[in-house]
C-alpha atoms as a PDB file:
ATOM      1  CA  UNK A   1     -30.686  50.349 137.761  1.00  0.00           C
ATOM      2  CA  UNK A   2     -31.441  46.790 138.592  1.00  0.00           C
ATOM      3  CA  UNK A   3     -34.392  45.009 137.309  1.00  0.00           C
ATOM      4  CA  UNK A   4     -36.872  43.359 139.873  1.00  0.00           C
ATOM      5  CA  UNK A   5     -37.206  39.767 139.489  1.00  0.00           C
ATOM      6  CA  UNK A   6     -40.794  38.585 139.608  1.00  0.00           C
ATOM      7  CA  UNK A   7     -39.611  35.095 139.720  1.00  0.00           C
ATOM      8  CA  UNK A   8     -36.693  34.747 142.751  1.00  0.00           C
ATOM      9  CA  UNK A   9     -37.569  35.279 146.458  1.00  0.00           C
ATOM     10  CA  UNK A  10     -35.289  36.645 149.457  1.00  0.00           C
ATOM     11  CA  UNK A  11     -35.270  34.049 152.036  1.00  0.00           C
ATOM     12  CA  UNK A  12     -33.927  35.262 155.443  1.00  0.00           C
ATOM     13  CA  UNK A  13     -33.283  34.162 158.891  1.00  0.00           C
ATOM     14  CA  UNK A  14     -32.604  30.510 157.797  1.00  0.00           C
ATOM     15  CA  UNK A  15     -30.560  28.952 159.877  1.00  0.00           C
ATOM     16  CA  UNK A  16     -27.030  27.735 159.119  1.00  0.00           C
ATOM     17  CA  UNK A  17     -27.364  24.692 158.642  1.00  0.00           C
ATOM     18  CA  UNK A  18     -30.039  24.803 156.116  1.00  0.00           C
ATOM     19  CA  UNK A  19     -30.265  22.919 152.874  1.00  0.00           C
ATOM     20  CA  UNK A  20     -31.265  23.010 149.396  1.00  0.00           C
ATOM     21  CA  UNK A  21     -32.842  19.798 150.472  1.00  0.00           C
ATOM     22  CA  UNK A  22     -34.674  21.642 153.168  1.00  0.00           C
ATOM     23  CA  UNK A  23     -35.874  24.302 150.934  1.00  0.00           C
ATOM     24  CA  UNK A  24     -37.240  22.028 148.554  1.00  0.00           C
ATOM     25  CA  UNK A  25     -39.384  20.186 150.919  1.00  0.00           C
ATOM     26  CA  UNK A  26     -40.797  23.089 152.439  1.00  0.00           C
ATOM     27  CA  UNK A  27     -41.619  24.935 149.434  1.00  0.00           C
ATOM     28  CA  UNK A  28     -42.652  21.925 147.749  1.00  0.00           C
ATOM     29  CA  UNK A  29     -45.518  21.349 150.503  1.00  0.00           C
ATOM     30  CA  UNK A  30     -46.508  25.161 150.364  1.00  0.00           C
ATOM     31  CA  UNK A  31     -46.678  26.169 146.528  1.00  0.00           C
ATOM     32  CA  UNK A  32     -46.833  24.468 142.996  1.00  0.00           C
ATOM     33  CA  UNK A  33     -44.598  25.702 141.451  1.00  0.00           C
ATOM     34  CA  UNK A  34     -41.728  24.392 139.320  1.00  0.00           C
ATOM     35  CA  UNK A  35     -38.292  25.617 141.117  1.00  0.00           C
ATOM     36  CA  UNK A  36     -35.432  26.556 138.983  1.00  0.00           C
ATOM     37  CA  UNK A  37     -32.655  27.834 141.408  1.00  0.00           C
ATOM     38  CA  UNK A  38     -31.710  27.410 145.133  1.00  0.00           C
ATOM     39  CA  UNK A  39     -28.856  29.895 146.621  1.00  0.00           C
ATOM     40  CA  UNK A  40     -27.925  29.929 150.037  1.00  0.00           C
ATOM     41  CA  UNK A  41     -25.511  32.024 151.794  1.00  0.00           C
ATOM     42  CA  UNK A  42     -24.938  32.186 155.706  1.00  0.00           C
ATOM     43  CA  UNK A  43     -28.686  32.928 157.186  1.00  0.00           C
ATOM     44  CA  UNK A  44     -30.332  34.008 154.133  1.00  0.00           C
ATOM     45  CA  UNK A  45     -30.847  32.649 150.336  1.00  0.00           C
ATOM     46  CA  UNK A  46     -32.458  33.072 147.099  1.00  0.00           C
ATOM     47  CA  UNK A  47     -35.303  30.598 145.327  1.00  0.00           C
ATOM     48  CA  UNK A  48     -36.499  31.051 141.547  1.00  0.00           C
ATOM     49  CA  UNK A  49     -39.593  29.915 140.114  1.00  0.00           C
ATOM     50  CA  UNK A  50     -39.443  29.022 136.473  1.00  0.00           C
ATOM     51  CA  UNK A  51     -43.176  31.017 136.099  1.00  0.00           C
ATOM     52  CA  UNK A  52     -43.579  34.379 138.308  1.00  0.00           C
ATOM     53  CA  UNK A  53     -47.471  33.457 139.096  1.00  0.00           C
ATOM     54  CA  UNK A  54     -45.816  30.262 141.508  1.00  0.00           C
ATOM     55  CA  UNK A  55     -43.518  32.673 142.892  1.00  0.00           C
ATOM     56  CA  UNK A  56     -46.692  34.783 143.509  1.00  0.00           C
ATOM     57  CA  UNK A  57     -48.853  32.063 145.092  1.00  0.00           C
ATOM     58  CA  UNK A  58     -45.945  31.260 147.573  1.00  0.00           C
ATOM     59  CA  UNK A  59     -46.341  34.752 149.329  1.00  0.00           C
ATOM     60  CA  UNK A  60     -48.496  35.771 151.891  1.00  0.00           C
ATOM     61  CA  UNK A  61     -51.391  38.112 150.710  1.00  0.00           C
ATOM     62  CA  UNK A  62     -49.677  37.922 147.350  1.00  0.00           C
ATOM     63  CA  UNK A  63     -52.209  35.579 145.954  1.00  0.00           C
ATOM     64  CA  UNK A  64     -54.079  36.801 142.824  1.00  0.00           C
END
């Protein structure tokens, strides 16, 4: 079985035309974080935190 990762997010419903560029300025206005990894695939993608608190503080409600 699969380990969670406390550190990468599921993005979804991004559009197509979407960039890493994109992501970076959006999450980079919204969290603190230091970001290790951008994936994106057609209308959904992946981003990893290096720490798994700034993955944390990027979540709604998920705030400690």
């Amino acid at each position: 079985m699969a380990d969670v990762s406390s550190t990468r997010l599921y993005l979804g419903n991004l559009p197509r035309n979407i960039t890493k560029q994109d992501i970076e300025d959006h999450f980079g206005n919204h969290g603190t974080g230091s970001i290790k990894e951008i994936k994106l695939m057609n209308g959904f993608g992946f981003i990893e935190y290096e720490d798994a608190m700034d993955a944390r503080d990027v979540v709604p409600g998920k705030s400690s």
